[in-house]
C-alpha atoms as a PDB file:
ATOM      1  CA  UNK A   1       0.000   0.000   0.000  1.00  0.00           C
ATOM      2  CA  UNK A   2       1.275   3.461  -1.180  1.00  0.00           C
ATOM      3  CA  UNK A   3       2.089   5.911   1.781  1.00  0.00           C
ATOM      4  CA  UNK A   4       0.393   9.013   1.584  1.00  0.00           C
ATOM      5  CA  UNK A   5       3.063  12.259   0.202  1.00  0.00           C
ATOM      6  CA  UNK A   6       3.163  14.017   3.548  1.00  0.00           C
ATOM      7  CA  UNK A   7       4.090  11.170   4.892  1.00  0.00           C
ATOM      8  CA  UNK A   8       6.974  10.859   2.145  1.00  0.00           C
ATOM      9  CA  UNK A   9       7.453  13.448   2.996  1.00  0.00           C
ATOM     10  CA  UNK A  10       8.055  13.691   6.897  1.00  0.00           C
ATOM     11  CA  UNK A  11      10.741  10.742   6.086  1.00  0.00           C
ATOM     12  CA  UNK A  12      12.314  12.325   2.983  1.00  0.00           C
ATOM     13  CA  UNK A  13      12.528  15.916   4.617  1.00  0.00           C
ATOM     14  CA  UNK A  14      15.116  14.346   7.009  1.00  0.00           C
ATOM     15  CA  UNK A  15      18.033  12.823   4.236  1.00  0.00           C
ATOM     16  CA  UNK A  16      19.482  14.848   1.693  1.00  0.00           C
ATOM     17  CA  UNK A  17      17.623  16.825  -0.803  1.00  0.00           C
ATOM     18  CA  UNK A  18      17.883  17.375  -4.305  1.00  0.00           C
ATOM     19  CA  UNK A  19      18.640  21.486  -3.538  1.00  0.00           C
ATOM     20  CA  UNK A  20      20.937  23.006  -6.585  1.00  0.00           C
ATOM     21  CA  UNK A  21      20.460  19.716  -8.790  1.00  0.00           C
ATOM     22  CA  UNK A  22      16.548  20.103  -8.825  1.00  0.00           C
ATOM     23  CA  UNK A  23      16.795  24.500  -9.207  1.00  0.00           C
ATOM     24  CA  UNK A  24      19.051  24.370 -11.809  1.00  0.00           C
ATOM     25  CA  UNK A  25      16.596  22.883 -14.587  1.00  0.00           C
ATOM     26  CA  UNK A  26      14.623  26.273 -13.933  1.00  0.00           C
ATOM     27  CA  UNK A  27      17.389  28.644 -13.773  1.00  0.00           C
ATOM     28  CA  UNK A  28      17.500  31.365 -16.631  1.00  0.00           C
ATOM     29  CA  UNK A  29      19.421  31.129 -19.505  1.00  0.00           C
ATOM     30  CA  UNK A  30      22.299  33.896 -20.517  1.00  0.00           C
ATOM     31  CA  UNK A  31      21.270  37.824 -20.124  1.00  0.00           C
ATOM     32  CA  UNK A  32      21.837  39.651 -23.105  1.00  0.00           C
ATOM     33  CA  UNK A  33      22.691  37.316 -24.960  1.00  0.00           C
ATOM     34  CA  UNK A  34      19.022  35.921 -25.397  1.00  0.00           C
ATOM     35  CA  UNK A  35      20.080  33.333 -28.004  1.00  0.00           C
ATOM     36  CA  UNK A  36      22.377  31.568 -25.919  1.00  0.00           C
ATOM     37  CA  UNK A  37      21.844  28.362 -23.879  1.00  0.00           C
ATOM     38  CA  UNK A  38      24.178  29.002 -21.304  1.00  0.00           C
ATOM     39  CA  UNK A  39      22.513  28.346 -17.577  1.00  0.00           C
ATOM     40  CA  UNK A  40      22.860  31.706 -15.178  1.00  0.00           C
ATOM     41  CA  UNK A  41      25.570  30.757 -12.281  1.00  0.00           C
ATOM     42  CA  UNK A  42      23.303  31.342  -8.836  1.00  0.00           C
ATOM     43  CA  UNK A  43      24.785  33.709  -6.664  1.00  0.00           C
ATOM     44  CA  UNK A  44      26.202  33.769  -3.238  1.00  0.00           C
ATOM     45  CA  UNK A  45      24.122  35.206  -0.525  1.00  0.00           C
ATOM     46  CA  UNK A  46      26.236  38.230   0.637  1.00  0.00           C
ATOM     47  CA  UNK A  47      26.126  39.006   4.285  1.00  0.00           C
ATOM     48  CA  UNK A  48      23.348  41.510   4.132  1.00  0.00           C
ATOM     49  CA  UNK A  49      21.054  39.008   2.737  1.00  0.00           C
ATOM     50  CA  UNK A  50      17.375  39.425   4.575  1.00  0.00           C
ATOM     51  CA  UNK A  51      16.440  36.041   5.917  1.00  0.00           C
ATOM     52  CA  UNK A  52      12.293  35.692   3.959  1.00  0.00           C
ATOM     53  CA  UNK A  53      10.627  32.290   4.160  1.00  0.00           C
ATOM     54  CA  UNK A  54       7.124  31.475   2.069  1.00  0.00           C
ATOM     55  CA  UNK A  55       4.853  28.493   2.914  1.00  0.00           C
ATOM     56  CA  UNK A  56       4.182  25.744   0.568  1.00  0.00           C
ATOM     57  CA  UNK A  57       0.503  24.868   1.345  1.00  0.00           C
ATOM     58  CA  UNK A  58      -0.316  21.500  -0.136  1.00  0.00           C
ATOM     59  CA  UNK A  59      -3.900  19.854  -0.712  1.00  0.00           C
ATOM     60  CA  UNK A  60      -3.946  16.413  -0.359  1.00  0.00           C
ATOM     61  CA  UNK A  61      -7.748  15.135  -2.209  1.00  0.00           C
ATOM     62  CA  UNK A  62      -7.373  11.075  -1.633  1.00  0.00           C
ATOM     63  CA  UNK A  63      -3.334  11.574  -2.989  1.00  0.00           C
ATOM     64  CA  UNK A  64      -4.460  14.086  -5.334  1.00  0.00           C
ATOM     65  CA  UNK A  65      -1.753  16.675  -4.133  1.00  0.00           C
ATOM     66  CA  UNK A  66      -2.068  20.216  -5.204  1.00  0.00           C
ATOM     67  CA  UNK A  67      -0.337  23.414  -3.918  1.00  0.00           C
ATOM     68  CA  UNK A  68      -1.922  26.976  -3.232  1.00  0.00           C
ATOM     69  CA  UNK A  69      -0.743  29.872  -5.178  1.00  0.00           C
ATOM     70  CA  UNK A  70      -0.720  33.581  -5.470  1.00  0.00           C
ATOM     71  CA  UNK A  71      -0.345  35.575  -8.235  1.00  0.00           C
ATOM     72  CA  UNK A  72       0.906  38.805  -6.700  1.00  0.00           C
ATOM     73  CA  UNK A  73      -0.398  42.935  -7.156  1.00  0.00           C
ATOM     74  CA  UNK A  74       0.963  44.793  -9.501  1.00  0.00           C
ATOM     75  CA  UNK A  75       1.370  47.441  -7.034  1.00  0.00           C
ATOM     76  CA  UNK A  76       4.200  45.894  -5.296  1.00  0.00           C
ATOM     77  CA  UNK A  77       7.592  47.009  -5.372  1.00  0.00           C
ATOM     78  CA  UNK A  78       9.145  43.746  -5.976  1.00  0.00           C
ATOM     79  CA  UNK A  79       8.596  40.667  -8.126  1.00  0.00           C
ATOM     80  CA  UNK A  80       4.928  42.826  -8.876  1.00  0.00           C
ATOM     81  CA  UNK A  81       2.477  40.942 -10.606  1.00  0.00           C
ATOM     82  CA  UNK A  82       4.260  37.003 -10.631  1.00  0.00           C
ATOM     83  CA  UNK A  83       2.902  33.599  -9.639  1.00  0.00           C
ATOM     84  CA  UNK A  84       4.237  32.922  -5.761  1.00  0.00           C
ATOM     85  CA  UNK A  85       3.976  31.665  -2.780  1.00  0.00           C
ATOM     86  CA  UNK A  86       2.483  33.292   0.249  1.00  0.00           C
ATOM     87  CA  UNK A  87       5.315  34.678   2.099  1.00  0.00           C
ATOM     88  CA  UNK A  88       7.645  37.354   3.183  1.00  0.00           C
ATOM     89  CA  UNK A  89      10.287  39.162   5.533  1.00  0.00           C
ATOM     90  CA  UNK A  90      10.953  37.669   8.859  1.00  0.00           C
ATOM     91  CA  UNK A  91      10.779  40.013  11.738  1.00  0.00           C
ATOM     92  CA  UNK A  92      13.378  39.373  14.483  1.00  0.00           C
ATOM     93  CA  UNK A  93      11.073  38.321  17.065  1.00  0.00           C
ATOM     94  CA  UNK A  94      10.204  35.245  15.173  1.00  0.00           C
ATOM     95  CA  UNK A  95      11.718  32.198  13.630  1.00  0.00           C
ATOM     96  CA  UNK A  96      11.293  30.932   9.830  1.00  0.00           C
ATOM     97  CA  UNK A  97       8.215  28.541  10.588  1.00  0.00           C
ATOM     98  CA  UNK A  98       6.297  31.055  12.402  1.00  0.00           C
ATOM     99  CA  UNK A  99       7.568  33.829   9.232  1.00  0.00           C
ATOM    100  CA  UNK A 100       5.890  31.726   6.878  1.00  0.00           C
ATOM    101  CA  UNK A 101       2.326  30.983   8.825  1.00  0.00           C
ATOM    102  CA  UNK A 102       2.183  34.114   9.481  1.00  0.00           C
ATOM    103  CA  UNK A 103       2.601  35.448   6.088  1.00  0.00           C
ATOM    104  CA  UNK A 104       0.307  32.715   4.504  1.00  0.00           C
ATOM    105  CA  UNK A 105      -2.452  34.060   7.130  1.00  0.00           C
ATOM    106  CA  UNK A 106      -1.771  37.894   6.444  1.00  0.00           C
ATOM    107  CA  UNK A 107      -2.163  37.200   2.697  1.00  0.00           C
ATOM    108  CA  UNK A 108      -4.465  34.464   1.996  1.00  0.00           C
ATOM    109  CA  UNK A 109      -6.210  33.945   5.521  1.00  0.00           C
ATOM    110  CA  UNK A 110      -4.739  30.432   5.719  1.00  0.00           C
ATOM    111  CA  UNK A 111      -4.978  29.942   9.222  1.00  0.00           C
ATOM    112  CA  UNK A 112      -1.645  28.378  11.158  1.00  0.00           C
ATOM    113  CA  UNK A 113      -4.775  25.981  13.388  1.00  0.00           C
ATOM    114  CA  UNK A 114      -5.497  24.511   9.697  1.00  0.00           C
ATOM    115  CA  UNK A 115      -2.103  23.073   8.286  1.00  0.00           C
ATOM    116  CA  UNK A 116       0.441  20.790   9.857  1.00  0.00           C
ATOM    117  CA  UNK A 117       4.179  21.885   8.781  1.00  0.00           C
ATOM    118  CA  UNK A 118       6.212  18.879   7.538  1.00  0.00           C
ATOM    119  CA  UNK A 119       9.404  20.520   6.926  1.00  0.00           C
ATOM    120  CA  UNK A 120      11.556  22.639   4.773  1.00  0.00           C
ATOM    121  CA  UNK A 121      13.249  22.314   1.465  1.00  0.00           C
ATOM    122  CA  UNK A 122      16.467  23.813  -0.045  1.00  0.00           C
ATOM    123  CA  UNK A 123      17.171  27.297   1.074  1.00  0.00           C
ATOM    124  CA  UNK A 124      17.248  29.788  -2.277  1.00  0.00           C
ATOM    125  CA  UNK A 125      18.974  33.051  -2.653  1.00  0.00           C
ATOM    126  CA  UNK A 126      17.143  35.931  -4.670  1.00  0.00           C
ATOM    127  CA  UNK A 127      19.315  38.752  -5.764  1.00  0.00           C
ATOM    128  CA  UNK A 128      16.045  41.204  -7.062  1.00  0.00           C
ATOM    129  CA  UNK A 129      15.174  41.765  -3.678  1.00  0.00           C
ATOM    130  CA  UNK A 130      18.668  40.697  -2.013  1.00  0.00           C
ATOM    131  CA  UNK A 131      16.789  37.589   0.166  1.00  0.00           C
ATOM    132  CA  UNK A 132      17.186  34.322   1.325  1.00  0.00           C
ATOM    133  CA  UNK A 133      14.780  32.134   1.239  1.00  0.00           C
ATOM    134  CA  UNK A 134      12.959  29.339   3.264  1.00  0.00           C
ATOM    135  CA  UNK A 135      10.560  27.296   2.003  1.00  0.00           C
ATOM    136  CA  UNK A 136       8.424  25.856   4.544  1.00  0.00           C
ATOM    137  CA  UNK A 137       6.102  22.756   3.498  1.00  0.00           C
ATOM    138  CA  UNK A 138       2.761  22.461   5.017  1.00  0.00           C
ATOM    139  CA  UNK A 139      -0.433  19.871   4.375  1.00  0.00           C
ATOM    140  CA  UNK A 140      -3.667  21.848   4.422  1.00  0.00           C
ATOM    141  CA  UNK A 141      -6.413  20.373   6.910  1.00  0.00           C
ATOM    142  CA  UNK A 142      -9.270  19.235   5.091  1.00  0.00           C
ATOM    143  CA  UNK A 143     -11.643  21.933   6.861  1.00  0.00           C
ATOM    144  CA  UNK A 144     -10.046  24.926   6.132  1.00  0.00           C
ATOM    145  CA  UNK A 145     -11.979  27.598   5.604  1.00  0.00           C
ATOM    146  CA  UNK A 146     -12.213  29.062   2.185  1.00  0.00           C
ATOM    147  CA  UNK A 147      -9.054  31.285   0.865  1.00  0.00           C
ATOM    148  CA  UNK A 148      -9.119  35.279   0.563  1.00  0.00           C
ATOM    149  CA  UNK A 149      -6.636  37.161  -0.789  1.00  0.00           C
ATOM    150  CA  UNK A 150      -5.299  40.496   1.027  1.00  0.00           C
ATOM    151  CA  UNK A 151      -5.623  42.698  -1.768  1.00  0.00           C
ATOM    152  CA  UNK A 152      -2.738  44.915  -1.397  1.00  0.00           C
ATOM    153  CA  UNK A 153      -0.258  42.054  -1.625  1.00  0.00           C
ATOM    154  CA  UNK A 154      -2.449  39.552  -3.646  1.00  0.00           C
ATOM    155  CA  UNK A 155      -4.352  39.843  -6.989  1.00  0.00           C
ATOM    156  CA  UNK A 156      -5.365  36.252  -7.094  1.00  0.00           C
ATOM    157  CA  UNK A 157      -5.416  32.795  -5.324  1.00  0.00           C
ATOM    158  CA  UNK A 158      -5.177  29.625  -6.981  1.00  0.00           C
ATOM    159  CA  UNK A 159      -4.086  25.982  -6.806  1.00  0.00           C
ATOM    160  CA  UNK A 160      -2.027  23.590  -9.541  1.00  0.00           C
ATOM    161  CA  UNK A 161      -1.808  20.017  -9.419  1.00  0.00           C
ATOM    162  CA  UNK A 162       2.029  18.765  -9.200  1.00  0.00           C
ATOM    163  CA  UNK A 163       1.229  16.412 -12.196  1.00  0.00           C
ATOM    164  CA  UNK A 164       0.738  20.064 -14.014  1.00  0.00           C
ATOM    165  CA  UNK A 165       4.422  20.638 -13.107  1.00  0.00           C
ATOM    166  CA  UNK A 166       6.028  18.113 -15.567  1.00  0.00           C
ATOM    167  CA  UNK A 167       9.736  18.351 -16.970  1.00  0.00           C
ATOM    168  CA  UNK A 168       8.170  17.345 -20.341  1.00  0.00           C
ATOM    169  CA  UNK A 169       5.578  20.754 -19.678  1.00  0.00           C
ATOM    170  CA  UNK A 170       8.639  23.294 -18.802  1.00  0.00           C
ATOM    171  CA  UNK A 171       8.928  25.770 -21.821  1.00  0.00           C
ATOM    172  CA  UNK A 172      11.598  28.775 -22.580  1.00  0.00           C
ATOM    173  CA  UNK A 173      10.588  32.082 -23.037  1.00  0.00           C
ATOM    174  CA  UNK A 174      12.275  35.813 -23.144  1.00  0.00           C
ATOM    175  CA  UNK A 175      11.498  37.466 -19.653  1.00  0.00           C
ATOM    176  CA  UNK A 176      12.610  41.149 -19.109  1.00  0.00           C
ATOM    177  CA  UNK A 177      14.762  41.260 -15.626  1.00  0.00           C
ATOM    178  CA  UNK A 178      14.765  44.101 -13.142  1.00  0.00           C
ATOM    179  CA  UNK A 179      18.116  45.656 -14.627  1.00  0.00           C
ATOM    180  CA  UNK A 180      16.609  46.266 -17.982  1.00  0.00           C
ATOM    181  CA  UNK A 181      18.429  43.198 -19.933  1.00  0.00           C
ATOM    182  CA  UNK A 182      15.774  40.504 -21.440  1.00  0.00           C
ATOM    183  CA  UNK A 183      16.961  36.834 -21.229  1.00  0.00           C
ATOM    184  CA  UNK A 184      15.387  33.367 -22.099  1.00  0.00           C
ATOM    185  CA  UNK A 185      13.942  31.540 -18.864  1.00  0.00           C
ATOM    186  CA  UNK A 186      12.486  28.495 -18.419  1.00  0.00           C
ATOM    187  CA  UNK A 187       8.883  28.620 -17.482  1.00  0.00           C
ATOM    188  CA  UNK A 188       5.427  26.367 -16.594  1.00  0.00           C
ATOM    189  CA  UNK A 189       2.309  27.500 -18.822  1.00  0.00           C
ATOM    190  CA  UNK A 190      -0.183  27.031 -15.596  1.00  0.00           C
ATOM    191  CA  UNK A 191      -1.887  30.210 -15.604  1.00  0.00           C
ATOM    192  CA  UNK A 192      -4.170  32.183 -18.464  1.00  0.00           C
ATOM    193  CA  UNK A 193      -2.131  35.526 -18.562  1.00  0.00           C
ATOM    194  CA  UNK A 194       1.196  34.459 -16.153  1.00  0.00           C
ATOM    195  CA  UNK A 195       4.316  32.070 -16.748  1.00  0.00           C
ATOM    196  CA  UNK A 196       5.133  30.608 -13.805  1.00  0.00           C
ATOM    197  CA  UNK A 197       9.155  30.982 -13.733  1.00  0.00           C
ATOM    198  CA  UNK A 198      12.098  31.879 -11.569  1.00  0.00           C
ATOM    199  CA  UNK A 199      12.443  31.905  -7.744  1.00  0.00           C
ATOM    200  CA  UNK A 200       9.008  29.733  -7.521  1.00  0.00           C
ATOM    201  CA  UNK A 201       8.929  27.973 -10.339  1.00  0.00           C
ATOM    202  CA  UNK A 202      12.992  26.470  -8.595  1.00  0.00           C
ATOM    203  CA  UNK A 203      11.300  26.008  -5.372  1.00  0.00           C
ATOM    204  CA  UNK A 204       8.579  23.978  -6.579  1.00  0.00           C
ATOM    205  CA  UNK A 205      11.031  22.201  -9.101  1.00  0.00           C
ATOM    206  CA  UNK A 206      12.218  20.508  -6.093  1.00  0.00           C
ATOM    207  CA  UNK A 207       9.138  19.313  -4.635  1.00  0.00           C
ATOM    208  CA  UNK A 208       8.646  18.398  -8.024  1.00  0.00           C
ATOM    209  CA  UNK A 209      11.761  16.099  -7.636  1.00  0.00           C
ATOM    210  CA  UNK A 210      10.087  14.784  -4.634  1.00  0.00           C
ATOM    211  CA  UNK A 211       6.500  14.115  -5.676  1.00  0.00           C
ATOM    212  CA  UNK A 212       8.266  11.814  -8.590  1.00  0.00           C
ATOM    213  CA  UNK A 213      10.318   9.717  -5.979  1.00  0.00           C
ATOM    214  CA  UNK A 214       7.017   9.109  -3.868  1.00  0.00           C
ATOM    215  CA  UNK A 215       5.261   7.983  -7.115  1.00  0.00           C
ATOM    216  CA  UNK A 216       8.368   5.674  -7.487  1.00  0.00           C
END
């Protein structure tokens, strides 16, 4: 009999993970030089780096497993109008867990008495906004109460199944990055009017990595 994927996952969460491997197949191709193949290098966190962390809230429908996104305002000052995850800044008072619950309740109401946390993946740094971060998995309860979205922060909530996620699905496109330059990136087409690339589209590359081990 098949274990269920958060319990996968509260084993798996404990050995090594597939971290850089699993990112690097969504990295973005060469800057400026848009017709080149060439993978961008990640960068070192530098010792200013702000310490973020964004829940992963996963659905579990009888091993159906799909994850809660955002699709953020276009009135932010970062990463403005982009498929995420609900998360943010970590104040000082708090550590990453409680960053993340608190983030996922501030901007889609998801309540920290509804999920159970199962662990965290690969750490990723984010130059754009200079941050490090944590992502936090969590399994939904199967009475939570429906989603809103805080609409300063959040244009839209919705979910994706991880089957929706395939390596065979991932397409390259030309993205414009916050310096001006345009270079190809590799993207998921799960959304009507927004690719799903970049600092998500990594994290979720290696849960990706996961949900295929658990299907064996």
């Amino acid at each position: 009999m098949q274990t269920t994927f958060h319990d996968f996952l509260d084993r798996r969460l404990r050995e090594p993970l597939p971290g850089a491997n699993a990112h690097r197949k969504m990295l973005p191709l060469s800057s400026e030089l848009v017709n080149t193949e060439a993978r961008v290098k990640p960068e070192a966190a530098p010792a200013n780096a702000k310490q973020s962390a964004v829940l992963i809230p996963l659905i579990d429908n009888d091993n159906r497993i799909e994850v809660v996104l955002t699709l953020r305002s276009d009135n932010l000052t970062t990463h403005k109008g982009q498929i995420s995850l609900p998360g943010g800044r970590k104040n000082n008072n708090e550590t990453i867990v409680q960053a993340a619950l608190r983030e996922a309740e501030e901007e889609i109401h998801l309540h920290s008495d509804y999920v159970k946390v199962i662990g965290n993946l690969t750490t990723i740094y984010v130059p754009p906004s200079n941050s490090i971060i944590h992502p936090i998995i969590a399994i939904v309860g199967e009475e939570h109460p429906q989603f809103y979205a805080q609409p300063t922060e959040v244009e839209e909530i919705f979910t994706v199944h991880l089957d929706a996620l395939s390596y065979e699905s991932i397409k390259i496109g030309v993205r414009d990055g916050t310096s001006g330059m345009r270079f190809k990136a590799p993207y998921w087409d799960i959304h009507p009017r927004v690719a799903l690339w970049g600092a998500t589209a990594m994290i979720l590359c290696e849960l990706r990595d996961l949900y295929e081990e658990w299907q064996g």
